[in-house]
C-alpha atoms as a PDB file:
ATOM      1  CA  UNK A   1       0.000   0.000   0.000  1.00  0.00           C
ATOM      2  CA  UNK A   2       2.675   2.294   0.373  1.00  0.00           C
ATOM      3  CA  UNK A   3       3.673   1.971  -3.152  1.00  0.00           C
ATOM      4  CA  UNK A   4       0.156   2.885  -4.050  1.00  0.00           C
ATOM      5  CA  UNK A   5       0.248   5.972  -1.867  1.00  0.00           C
ATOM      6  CA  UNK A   6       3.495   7.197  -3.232  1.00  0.00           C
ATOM      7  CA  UNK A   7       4.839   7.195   0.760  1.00  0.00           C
ATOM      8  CA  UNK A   8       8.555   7.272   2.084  1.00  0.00           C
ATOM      9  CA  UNK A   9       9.989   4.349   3.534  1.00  0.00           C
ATOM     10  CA  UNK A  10       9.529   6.508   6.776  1.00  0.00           C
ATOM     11  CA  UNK A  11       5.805   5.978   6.848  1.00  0.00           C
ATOM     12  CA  UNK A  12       5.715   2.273   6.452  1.00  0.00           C
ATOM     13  CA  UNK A  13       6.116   1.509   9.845  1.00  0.00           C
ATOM     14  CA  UNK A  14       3.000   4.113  10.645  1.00  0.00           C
ATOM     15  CA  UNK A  15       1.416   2.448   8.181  1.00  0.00           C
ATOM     16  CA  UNK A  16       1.320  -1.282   9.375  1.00  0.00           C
ATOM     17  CA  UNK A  17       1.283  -0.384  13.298  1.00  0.00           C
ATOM     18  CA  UNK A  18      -1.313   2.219  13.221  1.00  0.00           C
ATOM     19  CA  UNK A  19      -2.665   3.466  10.187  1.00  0.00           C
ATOM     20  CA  UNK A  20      -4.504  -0.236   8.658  1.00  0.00           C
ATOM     21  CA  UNK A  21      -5.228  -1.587  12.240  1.00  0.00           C
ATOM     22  CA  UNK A  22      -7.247   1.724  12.894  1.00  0.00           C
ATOM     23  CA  UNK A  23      -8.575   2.059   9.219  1.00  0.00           C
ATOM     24  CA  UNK A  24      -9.639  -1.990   9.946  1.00  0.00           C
ATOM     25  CA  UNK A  25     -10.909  -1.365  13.340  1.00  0.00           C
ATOM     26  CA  UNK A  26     -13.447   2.044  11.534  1.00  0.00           C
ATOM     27  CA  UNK A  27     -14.092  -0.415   9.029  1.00  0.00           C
ATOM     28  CA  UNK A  28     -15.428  -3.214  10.883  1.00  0.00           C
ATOM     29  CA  UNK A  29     -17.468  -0.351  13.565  1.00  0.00           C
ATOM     30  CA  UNK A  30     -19.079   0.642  10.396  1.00  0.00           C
ATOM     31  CA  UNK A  31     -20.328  -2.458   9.138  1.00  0.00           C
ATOM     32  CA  UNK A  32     -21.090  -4.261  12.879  1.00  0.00           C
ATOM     33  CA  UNK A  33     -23.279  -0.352  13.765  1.00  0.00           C
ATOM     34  CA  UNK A  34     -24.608  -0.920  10.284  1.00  0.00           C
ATOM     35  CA  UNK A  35     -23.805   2.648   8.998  1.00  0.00           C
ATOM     36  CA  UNK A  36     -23.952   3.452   6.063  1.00  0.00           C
ATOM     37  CA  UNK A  37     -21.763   6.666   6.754  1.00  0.00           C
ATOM     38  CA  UNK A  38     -19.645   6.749   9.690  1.00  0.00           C
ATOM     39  CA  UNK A  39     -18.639  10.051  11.378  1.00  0.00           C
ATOM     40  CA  UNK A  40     -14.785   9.439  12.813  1.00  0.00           C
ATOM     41  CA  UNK A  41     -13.615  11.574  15.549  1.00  0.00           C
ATOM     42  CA  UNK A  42     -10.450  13.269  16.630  1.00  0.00           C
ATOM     43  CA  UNK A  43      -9.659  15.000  19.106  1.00  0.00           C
ATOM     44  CA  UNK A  44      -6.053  16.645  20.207  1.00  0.00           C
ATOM     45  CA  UNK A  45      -5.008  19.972  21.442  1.00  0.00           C
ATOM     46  CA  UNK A  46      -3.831  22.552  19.763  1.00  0.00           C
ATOM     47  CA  UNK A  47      -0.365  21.211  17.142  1.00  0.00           C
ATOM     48  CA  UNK A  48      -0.893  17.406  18.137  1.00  0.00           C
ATOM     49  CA  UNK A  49      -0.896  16.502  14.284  1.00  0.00           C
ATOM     50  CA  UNK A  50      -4.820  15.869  13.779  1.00  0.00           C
ATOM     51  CA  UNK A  51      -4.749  17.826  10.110  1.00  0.00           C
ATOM     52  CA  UNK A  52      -1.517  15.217   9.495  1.00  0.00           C
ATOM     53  CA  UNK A  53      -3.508  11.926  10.710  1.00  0.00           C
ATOM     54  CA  UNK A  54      -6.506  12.982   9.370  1.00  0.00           C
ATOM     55  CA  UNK A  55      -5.068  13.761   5.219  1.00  0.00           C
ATOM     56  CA  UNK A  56      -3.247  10.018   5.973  1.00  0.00           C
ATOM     57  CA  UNK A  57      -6.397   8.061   7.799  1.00  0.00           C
ATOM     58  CA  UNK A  58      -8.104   9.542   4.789  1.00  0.00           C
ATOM     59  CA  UNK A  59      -6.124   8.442   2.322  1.00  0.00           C
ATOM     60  CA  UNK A  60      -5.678   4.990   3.851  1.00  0.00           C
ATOM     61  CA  UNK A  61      -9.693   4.617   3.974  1.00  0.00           C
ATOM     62  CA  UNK A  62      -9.877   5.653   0.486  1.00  0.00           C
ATOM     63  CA  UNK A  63      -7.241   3.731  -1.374  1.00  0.00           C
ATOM     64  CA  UNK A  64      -6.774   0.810   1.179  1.00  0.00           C
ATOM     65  CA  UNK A  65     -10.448   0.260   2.206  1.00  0.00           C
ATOM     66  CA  UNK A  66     -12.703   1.530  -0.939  1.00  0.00           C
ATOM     67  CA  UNK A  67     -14.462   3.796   1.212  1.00  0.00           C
ATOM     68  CA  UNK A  68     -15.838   7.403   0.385  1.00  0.00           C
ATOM     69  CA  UNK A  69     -13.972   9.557   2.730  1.00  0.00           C
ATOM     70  CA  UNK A  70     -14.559  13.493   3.626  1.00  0.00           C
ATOM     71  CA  UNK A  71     -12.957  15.077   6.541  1.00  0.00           C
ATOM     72  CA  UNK A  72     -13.399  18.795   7.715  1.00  0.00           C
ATOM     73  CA  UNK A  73     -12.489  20.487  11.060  1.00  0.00           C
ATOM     74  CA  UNK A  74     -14.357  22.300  13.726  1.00  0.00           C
ATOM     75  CA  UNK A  75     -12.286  25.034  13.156  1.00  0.00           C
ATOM     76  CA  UNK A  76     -14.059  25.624   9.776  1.00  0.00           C
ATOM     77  CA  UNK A  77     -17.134  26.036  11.893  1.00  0.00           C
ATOM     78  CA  UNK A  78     -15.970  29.176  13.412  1.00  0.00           C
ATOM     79  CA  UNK A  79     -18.135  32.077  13.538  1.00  0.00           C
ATOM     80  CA  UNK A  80     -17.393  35.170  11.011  1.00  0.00           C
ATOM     81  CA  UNK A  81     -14.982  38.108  12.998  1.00  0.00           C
ATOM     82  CA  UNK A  82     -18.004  40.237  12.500  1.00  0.00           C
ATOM     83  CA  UNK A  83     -20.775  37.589  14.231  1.00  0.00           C
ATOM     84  CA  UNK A  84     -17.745  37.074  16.913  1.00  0.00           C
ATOM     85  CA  UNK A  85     -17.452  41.071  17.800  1.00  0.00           C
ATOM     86  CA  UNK A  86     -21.171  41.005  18.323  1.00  0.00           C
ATOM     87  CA  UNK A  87     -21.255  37.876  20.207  1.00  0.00           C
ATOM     88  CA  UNK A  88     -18.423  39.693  22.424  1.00  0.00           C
ATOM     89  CA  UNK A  89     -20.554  43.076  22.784  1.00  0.00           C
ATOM     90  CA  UNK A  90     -23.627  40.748  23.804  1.00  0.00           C
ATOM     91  CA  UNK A  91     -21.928  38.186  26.073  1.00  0.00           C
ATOM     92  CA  UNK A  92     -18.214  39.183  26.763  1.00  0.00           C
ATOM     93  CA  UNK A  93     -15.384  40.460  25.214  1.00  0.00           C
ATOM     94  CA  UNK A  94     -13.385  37.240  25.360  1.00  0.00           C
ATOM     95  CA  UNK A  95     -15.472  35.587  23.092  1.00  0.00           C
ATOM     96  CA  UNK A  96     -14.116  37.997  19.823  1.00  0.00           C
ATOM     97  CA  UNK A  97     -11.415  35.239  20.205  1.00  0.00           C
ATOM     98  CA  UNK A  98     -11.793  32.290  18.074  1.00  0.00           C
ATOM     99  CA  UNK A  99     -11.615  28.987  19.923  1.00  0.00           C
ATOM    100  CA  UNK A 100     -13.655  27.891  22.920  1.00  0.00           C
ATOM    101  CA  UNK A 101     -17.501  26.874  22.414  1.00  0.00           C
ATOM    102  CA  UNK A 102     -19.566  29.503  21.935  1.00  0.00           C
ATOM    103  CA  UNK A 103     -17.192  31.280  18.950  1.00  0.00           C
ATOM    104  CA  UNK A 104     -18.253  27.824  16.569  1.00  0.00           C
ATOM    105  CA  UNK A 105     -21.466  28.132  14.300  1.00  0.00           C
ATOM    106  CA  UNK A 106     -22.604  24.525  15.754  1.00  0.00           C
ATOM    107  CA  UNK A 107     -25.934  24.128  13.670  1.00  0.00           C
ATOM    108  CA  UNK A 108     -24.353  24.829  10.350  1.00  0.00           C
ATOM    109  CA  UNK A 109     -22.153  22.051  11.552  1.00  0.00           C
ATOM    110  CA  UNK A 110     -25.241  19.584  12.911  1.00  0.00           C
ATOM    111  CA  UNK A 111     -26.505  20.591   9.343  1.00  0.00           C
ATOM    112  CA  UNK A 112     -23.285  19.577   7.206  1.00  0.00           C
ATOM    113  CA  UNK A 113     -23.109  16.005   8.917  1.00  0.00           C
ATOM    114  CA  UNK A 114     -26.695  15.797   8.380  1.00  0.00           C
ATOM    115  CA  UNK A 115     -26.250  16.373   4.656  1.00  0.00           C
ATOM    116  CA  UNK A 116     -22.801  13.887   4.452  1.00  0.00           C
ATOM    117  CA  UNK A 117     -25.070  11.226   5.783  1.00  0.00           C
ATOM    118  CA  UNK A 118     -27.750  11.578   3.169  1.00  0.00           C
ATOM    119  CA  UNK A 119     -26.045  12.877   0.245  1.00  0.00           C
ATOM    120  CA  UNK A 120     -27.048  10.243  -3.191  1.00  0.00           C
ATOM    121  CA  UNK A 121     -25.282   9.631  -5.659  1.00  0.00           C
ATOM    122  CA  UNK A 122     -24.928  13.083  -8.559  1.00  0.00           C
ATOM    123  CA  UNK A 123     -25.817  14.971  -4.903  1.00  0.00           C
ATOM    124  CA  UNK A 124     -22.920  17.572  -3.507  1.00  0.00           C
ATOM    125  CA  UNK A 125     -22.968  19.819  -0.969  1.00  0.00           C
ATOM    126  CA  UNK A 126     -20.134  22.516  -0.013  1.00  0.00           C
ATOM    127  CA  UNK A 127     -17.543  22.301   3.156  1.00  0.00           C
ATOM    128  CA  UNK A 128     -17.118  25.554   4.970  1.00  0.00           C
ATOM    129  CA  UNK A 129     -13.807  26.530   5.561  1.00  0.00           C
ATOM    130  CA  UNK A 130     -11.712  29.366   7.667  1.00  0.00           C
ATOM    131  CA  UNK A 131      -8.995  31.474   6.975  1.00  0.00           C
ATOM    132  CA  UNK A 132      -6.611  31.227  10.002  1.00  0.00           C
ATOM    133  CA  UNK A 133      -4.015  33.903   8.249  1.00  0.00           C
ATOM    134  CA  UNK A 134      -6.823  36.696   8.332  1.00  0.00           C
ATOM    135  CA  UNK A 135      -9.184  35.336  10.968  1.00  0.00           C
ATOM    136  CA  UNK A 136     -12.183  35.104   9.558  1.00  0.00           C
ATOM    137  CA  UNK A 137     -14.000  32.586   7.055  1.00  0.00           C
ATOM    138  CA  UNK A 138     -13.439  32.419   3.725  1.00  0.00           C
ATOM    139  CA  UNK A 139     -15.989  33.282   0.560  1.00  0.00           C
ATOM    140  CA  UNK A 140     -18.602  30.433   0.335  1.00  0.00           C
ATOM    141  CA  UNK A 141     -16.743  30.739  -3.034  1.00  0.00           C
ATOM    142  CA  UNK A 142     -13.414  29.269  -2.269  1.00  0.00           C
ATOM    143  CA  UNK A 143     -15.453  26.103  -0.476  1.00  0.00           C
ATOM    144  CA  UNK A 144     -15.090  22.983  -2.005  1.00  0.00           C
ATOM    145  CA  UNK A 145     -17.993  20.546  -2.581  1.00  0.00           C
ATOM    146  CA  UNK A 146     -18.085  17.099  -2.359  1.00  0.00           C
ATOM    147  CA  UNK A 147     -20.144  14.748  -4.286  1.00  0.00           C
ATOM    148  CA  UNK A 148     -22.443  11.465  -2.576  1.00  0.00           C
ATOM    149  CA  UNK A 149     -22.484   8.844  -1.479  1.00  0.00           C
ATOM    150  CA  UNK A 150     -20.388   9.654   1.892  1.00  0.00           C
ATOM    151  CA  UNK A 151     -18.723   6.460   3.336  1.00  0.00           C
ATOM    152  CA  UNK A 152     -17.068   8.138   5.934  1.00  0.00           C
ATOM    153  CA  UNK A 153     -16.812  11.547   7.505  1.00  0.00           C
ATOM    154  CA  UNK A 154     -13.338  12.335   9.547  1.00  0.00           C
ATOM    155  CA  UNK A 155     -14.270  15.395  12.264  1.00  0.00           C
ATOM    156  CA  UNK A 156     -11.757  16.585  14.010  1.00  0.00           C
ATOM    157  CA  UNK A 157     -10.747  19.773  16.407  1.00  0.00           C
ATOM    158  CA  UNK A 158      -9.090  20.519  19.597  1.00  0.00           C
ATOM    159  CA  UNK A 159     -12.454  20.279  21.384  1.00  0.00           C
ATOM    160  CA  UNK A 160     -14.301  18.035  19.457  1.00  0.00           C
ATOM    161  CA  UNK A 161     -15.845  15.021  21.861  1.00  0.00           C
ATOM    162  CA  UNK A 162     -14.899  17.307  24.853  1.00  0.00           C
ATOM    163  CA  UNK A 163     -17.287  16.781  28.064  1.00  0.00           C
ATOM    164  CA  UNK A 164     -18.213  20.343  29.990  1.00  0.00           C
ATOM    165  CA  UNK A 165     -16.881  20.664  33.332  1.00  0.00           C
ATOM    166  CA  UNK A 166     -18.664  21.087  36.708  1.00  0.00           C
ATOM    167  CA  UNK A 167     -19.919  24.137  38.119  1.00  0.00           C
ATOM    168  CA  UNK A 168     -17.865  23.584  40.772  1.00  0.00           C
ATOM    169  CA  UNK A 169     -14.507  23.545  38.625  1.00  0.00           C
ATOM    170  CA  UNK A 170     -15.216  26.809  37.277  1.00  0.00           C
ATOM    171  CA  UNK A 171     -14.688  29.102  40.467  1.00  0.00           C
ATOM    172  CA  UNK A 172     -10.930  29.060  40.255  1.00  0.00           C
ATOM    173  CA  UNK A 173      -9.558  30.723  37.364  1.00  0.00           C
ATOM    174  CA  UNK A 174      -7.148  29.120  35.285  1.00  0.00           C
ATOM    175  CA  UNK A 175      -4.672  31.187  34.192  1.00  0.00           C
ATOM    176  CA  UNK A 176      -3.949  34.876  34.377  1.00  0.00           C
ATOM    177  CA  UNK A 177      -6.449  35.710  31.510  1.00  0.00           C
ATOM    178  CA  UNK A 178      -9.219  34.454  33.516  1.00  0.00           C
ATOM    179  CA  UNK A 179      -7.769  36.360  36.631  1.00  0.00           C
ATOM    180  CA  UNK A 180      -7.770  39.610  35.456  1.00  0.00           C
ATOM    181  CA  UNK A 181     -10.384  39.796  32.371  1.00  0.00           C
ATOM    182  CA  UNK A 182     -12.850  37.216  33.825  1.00  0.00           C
ATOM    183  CA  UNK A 183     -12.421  38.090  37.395  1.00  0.00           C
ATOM    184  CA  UNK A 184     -16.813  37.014  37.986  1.00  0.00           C
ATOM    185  CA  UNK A 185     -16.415  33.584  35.490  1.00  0.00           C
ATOM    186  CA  UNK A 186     -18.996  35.073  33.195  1.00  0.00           C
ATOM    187  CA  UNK A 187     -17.295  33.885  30.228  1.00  0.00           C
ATOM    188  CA  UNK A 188     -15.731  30.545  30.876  1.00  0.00           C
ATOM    189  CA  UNK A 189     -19.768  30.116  32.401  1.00  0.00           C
ATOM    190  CA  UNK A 190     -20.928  30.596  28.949  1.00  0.00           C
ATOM    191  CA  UNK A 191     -18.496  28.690  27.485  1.00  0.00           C
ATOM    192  CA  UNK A 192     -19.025  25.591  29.532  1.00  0.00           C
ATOM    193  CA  UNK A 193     -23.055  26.385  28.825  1.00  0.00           C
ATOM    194  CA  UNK A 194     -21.851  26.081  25.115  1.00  0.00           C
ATOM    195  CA  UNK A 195     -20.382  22.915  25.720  1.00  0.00           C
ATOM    196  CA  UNK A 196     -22.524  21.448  27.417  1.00  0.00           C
ATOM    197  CA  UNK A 197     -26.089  22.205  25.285  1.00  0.00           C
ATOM    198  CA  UNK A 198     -24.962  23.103  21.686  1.00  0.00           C
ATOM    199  CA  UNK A 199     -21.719  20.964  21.416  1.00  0.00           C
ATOM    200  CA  UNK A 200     -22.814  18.023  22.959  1.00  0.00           C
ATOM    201  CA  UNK A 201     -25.906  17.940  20.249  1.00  0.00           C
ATOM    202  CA  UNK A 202     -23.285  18.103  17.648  1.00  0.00           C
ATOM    203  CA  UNK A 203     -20.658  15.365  19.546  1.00  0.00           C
ATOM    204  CA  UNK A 204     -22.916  13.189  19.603  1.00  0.00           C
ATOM    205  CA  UNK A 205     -23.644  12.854  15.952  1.00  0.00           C
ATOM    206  CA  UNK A 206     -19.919  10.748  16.049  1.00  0.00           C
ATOM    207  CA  UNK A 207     -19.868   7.192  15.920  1.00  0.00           C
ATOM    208  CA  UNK A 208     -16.380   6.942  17.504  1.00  0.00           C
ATOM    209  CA  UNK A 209     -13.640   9.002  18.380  1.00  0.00           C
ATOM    210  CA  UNK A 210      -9.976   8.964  18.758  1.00  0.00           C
ATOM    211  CA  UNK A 211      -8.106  10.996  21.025  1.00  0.00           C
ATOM    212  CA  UNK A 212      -4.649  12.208  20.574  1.00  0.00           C
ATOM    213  CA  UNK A 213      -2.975  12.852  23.777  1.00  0.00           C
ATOM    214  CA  UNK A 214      -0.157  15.375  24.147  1.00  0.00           C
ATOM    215  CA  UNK A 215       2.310  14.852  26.850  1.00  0.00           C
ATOM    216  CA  UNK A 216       1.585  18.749  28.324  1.00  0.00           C
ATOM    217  CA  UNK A 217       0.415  21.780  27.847  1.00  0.00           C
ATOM    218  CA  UNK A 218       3.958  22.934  26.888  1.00  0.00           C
ATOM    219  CA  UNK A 219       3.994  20.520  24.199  1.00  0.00           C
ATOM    220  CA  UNK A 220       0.950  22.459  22.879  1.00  0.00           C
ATOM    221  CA  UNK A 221       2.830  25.623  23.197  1.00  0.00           C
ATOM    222  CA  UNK A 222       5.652  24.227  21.173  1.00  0.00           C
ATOM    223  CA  UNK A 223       4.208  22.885  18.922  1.00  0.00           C
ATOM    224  CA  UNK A 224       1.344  25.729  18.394  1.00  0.00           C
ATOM    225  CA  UNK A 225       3.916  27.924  17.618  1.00  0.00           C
ATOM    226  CA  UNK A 226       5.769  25.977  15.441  1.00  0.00           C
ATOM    227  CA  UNK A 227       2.624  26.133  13.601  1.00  0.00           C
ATOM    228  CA  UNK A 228       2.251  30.100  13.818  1.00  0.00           C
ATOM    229  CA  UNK A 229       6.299  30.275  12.202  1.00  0.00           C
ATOM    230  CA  UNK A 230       4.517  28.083   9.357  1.00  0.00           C
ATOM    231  CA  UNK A 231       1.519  30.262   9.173  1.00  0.00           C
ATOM    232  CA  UNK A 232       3.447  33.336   8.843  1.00  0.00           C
ATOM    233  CA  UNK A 233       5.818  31.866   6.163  1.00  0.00           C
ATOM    234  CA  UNK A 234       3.087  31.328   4.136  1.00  0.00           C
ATOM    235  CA  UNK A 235       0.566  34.235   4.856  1.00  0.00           C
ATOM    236  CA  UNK A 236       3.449  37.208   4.885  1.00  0.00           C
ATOM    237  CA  UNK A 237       2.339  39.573   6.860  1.00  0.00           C
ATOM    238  CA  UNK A 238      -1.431  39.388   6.901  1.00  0.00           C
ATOM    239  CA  UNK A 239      -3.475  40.077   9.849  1.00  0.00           C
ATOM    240  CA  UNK A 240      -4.071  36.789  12.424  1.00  0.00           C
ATOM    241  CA  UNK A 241      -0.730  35.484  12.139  1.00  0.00           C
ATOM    242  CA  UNK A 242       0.222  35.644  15.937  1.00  0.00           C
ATOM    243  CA  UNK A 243       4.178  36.963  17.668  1.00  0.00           C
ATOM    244  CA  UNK A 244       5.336  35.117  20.709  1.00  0.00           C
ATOM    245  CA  UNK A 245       3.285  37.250  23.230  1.00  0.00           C
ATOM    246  CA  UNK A 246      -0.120  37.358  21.115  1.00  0.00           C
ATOM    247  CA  UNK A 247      -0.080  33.688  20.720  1.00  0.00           C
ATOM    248  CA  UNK A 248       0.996  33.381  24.695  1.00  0.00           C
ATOM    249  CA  UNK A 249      -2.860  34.832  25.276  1.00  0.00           C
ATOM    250  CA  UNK A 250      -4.390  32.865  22.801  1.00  0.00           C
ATOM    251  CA  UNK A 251      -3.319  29.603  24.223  1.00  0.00           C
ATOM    252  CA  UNK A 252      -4.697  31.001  27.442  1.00  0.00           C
ATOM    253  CA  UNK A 253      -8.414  30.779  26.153  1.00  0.00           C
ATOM    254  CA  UNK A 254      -7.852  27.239  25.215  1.00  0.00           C
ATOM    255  CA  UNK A 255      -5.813  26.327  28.842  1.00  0.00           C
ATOM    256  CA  UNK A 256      -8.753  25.223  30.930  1.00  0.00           C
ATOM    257  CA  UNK A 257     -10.732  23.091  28.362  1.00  0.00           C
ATOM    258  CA  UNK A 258      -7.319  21.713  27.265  1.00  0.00           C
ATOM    259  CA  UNK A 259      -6.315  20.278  30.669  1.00  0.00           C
ATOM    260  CA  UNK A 260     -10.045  19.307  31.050  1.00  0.00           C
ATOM    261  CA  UNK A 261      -9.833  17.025  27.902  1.00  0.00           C
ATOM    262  CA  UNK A 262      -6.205  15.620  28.985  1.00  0.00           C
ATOM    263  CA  UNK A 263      -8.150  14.251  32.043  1.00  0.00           C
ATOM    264  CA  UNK A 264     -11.229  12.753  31.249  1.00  0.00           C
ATOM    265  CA  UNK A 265     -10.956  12.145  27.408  1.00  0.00           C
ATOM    266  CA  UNK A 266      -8.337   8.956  27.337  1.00  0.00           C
ATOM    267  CA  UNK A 267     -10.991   6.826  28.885  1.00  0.00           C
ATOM    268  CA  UNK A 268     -13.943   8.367  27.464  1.00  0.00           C
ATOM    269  CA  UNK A 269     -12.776   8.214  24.132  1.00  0.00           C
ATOM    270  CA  UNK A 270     -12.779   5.029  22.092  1.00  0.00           C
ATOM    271  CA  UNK A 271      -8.904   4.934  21.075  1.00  0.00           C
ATOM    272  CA  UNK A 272      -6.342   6.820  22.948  1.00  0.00           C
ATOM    273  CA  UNK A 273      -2.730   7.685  21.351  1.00  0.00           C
ATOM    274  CA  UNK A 274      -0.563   8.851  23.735  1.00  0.00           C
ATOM    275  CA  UNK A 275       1.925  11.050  22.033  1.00  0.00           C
ATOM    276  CA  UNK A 276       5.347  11.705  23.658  1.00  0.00           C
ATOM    277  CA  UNK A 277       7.298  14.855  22.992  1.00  0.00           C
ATOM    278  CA  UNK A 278       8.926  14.272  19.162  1.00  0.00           C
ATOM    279  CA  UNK A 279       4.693  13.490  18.464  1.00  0.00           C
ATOM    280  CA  UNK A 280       5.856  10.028  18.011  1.00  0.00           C
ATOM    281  CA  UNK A 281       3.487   7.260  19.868  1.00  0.00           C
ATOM    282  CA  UNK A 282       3.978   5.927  22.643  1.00  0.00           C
ATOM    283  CA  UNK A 283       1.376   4.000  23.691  1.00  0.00           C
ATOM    284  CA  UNK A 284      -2.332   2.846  21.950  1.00  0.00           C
ATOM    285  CA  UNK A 285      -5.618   2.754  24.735  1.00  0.00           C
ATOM    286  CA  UNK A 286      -8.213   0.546  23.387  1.00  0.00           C
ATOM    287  CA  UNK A 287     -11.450   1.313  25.430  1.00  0.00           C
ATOM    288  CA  UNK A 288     -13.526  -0.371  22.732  1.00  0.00           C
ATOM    289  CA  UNK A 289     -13.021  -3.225  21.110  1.00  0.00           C
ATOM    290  CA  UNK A 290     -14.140  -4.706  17.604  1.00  0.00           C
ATOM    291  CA  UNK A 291     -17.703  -6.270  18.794  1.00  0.00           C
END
C-alpha cells in the first residue's frame, strides 16, 4: 500500500502499526453499527498533528479500504470576525477570540453532517472553511464541494468530543487571563453552557472518536507555535498570524478546556494515542473493542 500511496519508507512503519489496524478497526465499527456513513472523531489539542492523521487516515480509507472519505475540522465552523465582535458586545469580550464553544457556528455544523449522511449519488454539498491567516471565514466561493455517497466523515478539532466541566470547577480561574479579564467567570460560564447544550448535540452525531494525547500543555505551546512560524511563512504579513506574546494569550483561552480534555478524554474516548514529545506514539488505549 505504500507503493500505491506514493509514501517514504519513513511511513511504512506508521502504516502497518497504526494506520490499517485503525482504518480496519473504523471499518469493521461501520459495518457491525450498520452505517452506512460513519462520522470518525479526533480529538487533540492545539499542534498534536490531527490535520496530518486525518489527510493520511483519509487516504488509507480511500485507497486501502474503498471507502468514500470526507474530513473537515471544527475550526471551519468558526463564527465570522463580524458575528464574533457582536457575540463579544452581547456576552463578553473574550469571546471575539476564536476557539472555545460559543465562537463555533454549531448548527451549520449539525446541518453539514446531516447532509454527508444523506447525500445520493450526482448529490454535492459545499464544506465551509476558515482562513486562520486573516481570521475570519473564507468566501462560500473558495469552499469545495463534495459529491455522494459519503462512506465516511473524519471530524476533528481541539475540542471536538470534549465533556463540559462542573460548576464547581469553574470558580478558580485558570490562568492569568481568567484572573484579570474574567475576574466574575462570566465567560468561561458561557463557554461551559456552550459545551454542554450546543456541542454536545453536535458530539454526539460521532460514531467513535480517537483521542490524541499530548504529553503537556507545553507541548501544545511548542508545537502551536511551530505552527504560527509556518503560518506566517506562508501568509506574509497578513493580519491573524500571531508573535510570541499574542499567541501566549491565545493559548490562554484554550488552557482550561485543554487540561479538562487531557483528564477525562483517554478513557472516554474510544482509542487513545498517547503522544510523547517528538509526536511520536507511545502508547495505543483501546477502550472499545471490535464487537
Amino acid at each position: 500500500m505504500c507503493e500505491q500511496l506514493q509514501l517514504p519508507d519513513s511511513y511504512r512503519e506508521l502504516l502497518t502499526q497504526i494506520y490499517l489496524p485503525l482504518g480496519e478497526w473504523i471499518s469493521r465499527q461501520r459495518l457491525l453499527q450498520g452505517k452506512l456513513c460513519y462520522v470518525f472523531g479526533v480529538n487533540g489539542g492545539q499542534g498534536s498533528g490531527k490535520s496530518t492523521l486525518c489527510h493520511f487516515l483519509k487516504l488509507v480509507m480511500e485507497q486501502g479500504f474503498d471507502l468514500r472519505t470526507v474530513g473537515f475540522s471544527v475550526d471551519d465552523l468558526y463564527l465570522s470576525k463580524r458575528s464574533r465582535h457582536v457575540l463579544a458586545r452581547n456576552q463578553h469580550p473574550l469571546l471575539a477570540t476564536r476557539g472555545v464553544p460559543g465562537t463555533h457556528d454549531v448548527a451549520s455544523g449539525l446541518e453539514l453532517l446531516n447532509r454527508l449522511r444523506t447525500l445520493r449519488a450526482n448529490e454535492a454539498t459545499y464544506l465551509p472553511s476558515f482562513n486562520k491567516a486573516v481570521d475570519d471565514c473564507d468566501p462560500m466561493e473558495a469552499w469545495q464541494t463534495c459529491e455522494g455517497p459519503v462512506d465516511l466523515v473524519i471530524f476533528e478539532g481541539w475540542c471536538v468530543g470534549t465533556p463540559a466541566q462542573s460548576e464547581a470547577s469553574l470558580a478558580i480561574p485558570m490562568n492569568a487571563l481568567e484572573r484579570e479579564e474574567d475576574a466574575d467567570g462570566q465567560w468561561r460560564r458561557y463557554v461551559n453552557q456552550q459545551l454542554a447544550g450546543p456541542y454536545q448535540t453536535l458530539f454526539a452525531r460521532i460514531d467513535a472518536l480517537l483521542m490524541l494525547k499530548v504529553p503537556d500543555l507545553n507541548a501544545v505551546k511548542q508545537w502551536r507555535g511551530q505552527q504560527e512560524q509556518q503560518l506566517q511563512a506562508k501568509a506574509g504579513k497578513q493580519a491573524g498570524v500571531m508573535d510570541e506574546e499574542s499567541l501566549a494569550r491565545f493559548l490562554m483561552h484554550y488552557q482550561r478546556l485543554t487540561n479538562h480534555a487531557l483528564k477525562t478524554l483517554p478513557d472516554l474516548a474510544d482509542i487513545c494515542f498517547h503522544l510523547n514529545e517528538s509526536h511520536g506514539i507511545d502508547k495505543v488505549q483501546i477502550n472499545k473493542m471490535l464487537c
